[in-house]
Each structure stands twice: as structure tokens, then as C-alpha cells.
N, C-alpha and C. Protein backbone atom coordinates (compact mmCIF):
# COMPACT_ATOMS: atom_id res chain seq x y z
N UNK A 1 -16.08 -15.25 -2.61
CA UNK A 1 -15.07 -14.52 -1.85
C UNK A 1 -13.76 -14.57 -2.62
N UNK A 2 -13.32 -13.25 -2.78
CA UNK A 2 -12.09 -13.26 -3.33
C UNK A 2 -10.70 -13.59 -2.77
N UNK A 3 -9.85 -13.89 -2.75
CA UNK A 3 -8.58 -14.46 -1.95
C UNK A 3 -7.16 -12.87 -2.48
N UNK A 4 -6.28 -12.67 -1.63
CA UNK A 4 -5.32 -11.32 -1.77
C UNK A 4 -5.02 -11.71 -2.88
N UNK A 5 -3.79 -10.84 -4.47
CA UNK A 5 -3.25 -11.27 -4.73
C UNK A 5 -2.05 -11.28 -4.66
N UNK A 6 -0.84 -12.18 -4.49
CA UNK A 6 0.45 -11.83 -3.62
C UNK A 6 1.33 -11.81 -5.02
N UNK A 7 0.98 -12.74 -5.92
CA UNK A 7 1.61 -12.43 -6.88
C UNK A 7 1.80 -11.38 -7.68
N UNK A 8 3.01 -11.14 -8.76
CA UNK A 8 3.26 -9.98 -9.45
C UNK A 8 1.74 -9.71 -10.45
N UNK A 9 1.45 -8.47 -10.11
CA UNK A 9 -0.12 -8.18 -10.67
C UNK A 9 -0.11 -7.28 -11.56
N UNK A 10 0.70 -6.15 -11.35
CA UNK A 10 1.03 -4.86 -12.13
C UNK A 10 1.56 -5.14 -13.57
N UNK A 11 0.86 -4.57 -14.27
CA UNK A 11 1.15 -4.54 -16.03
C UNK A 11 2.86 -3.53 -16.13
N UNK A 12 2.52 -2.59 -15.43
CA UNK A 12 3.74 -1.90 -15.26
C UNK A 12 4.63 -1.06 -13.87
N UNK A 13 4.72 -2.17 -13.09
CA UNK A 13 5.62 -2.41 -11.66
C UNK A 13 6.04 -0.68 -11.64
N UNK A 14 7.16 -0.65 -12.37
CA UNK A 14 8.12 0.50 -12.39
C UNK A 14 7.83 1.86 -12.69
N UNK A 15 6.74 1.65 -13.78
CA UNK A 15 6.10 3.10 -13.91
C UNK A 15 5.03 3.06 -12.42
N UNK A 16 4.67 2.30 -12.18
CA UNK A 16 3.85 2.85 -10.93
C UNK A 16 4.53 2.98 -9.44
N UNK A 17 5.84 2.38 -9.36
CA UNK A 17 6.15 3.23 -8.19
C UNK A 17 7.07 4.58 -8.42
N UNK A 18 7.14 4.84 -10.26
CA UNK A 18 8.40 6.10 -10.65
C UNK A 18 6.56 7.14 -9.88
N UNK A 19 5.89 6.76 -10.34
CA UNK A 19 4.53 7.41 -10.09
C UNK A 19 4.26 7.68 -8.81
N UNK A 20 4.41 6.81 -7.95
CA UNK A 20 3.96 6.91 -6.42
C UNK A 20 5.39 7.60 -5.59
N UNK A 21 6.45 7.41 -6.47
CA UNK A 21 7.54 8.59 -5.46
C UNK A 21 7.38 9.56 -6.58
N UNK A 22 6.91 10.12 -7.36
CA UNK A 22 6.75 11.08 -7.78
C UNK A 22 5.57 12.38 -7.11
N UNK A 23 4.59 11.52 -6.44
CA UNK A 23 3.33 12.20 -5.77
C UNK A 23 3.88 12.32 -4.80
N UNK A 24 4.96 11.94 -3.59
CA UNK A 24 5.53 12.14 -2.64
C UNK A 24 6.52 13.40 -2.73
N UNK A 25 6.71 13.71 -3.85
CA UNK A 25 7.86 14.76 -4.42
C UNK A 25 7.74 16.15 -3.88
N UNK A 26 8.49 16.98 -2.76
CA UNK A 26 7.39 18.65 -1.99
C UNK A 26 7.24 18.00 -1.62
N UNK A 27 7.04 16.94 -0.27
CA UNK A 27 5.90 16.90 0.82
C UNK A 27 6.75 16.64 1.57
N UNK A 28 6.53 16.89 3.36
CA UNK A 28 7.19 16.49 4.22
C UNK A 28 6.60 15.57 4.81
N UNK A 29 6.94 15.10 5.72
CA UNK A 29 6.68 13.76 6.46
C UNK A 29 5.20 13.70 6.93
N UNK A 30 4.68 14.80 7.62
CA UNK A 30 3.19 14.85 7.78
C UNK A 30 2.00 14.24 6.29
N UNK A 31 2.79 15.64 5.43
CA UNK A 31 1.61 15.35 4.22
C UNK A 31 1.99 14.13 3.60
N UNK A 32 3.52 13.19 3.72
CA UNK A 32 3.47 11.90 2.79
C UNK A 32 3.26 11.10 3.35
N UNK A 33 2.93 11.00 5.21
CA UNK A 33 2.25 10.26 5.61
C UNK A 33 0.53 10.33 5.31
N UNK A 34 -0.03 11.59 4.92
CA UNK A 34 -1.40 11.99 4.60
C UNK A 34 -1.74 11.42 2.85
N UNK A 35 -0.51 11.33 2.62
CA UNK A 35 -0.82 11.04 1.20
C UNK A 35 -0.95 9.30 1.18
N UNK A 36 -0.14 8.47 2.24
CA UNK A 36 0.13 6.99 2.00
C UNK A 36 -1.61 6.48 2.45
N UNK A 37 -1.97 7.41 3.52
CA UNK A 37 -3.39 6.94 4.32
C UNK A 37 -4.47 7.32 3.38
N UNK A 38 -4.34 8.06 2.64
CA UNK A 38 -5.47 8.74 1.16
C UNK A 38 -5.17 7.89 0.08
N UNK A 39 -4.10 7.02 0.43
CA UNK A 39 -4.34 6.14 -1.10
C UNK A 39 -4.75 4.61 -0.58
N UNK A 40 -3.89 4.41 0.82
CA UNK A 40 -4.75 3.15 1.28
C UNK A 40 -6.12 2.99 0.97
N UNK A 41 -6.81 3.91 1.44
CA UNK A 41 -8.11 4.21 1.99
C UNK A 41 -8.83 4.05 0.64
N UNK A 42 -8.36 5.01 -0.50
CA UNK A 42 -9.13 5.33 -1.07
C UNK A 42 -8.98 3.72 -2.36
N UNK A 43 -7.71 3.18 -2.03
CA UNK A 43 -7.51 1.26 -2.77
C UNK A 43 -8.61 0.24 -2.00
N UNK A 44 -8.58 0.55 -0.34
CA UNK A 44 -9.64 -0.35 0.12
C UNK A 44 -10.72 -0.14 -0.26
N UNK A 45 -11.27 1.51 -0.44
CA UNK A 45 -12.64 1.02 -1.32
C UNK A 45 -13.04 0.44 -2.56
N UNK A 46 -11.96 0.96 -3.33
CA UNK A 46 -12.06 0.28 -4.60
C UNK A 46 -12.23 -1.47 -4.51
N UNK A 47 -11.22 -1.68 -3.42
CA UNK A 47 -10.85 -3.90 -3.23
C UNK A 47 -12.70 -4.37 -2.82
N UNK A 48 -12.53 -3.43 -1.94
CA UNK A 48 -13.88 -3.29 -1.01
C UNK A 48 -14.55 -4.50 -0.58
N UNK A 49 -13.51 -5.41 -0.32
CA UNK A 49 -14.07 -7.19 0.46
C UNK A 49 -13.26 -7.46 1.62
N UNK A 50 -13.93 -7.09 2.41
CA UNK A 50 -13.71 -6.92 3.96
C UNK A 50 -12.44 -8.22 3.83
N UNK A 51 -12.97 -9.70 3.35
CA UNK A 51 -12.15 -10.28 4.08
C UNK A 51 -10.13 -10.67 3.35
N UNK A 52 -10.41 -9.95 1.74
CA UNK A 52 -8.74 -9.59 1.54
C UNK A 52 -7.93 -7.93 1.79
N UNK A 53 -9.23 -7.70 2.11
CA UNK A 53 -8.38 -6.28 3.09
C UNK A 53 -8.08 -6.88 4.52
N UNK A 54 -8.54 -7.64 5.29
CA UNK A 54 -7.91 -8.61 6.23
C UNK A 54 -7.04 -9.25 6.15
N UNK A 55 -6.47 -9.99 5.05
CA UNK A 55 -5.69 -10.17 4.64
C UNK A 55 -4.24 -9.53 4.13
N UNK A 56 -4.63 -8.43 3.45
CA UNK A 56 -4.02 -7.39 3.26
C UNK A 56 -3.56 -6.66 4.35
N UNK A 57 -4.14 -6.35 5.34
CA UNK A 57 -3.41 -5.99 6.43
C UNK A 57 -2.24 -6.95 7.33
N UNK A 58 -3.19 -7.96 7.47
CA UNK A 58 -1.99 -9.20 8.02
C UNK A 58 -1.07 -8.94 7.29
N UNK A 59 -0.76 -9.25 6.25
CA UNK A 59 0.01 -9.63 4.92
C UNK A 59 1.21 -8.35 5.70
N UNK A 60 0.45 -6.82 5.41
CA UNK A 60 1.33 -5.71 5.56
C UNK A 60 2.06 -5.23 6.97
N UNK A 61 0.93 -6.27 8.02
CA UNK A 61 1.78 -5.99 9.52
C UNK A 61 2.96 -7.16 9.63
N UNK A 62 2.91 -8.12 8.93
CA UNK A 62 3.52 -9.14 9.37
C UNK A 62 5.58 -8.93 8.49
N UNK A 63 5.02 -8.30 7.40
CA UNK A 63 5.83 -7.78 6.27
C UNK A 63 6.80 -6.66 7.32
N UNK A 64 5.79 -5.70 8.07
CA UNK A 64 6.51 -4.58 8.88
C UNK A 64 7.50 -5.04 9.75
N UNK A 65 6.91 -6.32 10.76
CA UNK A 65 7.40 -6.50 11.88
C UNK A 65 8.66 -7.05 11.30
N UNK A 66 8.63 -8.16 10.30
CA UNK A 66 9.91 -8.34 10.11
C UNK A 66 10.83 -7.83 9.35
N UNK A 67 10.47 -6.46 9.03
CA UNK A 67 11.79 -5.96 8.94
C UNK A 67 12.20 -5.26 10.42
N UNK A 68 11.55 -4.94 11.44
CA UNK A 68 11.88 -4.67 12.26
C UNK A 68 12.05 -3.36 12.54
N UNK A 69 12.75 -2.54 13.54
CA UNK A 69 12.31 -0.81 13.78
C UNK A 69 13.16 -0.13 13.01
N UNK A 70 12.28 1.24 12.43
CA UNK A 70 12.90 1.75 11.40
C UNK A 70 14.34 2.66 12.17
N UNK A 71 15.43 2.52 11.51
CA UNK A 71 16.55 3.40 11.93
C UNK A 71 16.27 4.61 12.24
């Protein structure tokens, strides 16, 4: 069983989020919410071990709540 990894993992951090607000670039709120759920989805299959996508979710609800409600 594999464990999340929380640490810095990315070879290149910056080019991949200039990348991920770049695919958001044209879209309104519907389709870049359609686009965030098509890449989740399509990362959990790739992780594809039920129990650090459990993790991964904790990890990402717990991350949400404390920042608290969006303005």
C-alpha cells in the first residue's frame, strides 16, 4: 500500500500550474469547474489506490475547510 505524497513532488512546480491556468484560459465558471472534475478524475485513475485517494481527499477537505468560505 502506497502512503499520499505531501511533499514537494513536481520536477517543475511552476511550469505546471503556468499550464493548469493556462487550460482554464476562455472558460467560464461552469466549463472550469468541468475542467477541475476531468482532471481530478482522470489523476485518480492514474493514482488508482483507493486508500491515498482517501487520503487525498481528507488531505483536500480538511485544506478547504480551513481556509474557510470563499468571498
Amino acid at each position: 500500500m502506497s502512503a499520499l505524497i505531501t511533499s514537494p513532488h513536481l520536477a517543475a512546480p511552476d511550469a505546471f500550474y503556468a499550464a493548469l491556468i493556462d487550460a482554464h484560459r476562455g472558460l467560464d465558471a461552469a466549463g472550469s469547474a468541468a475542467l477541475n472534475a476531468s482532471l481530478v478524475l482522470l489523476l485518480a485513475n492514474h493514482v488508482g489506490d483507493a486508500a491515498v485517494l482517501d487520503e487525498a481527499l481528507a488531505a483536500a477537505r480538511s485544506a478547504a475547510l480551513a481556509a474557510g468560505p470563499a468571498s
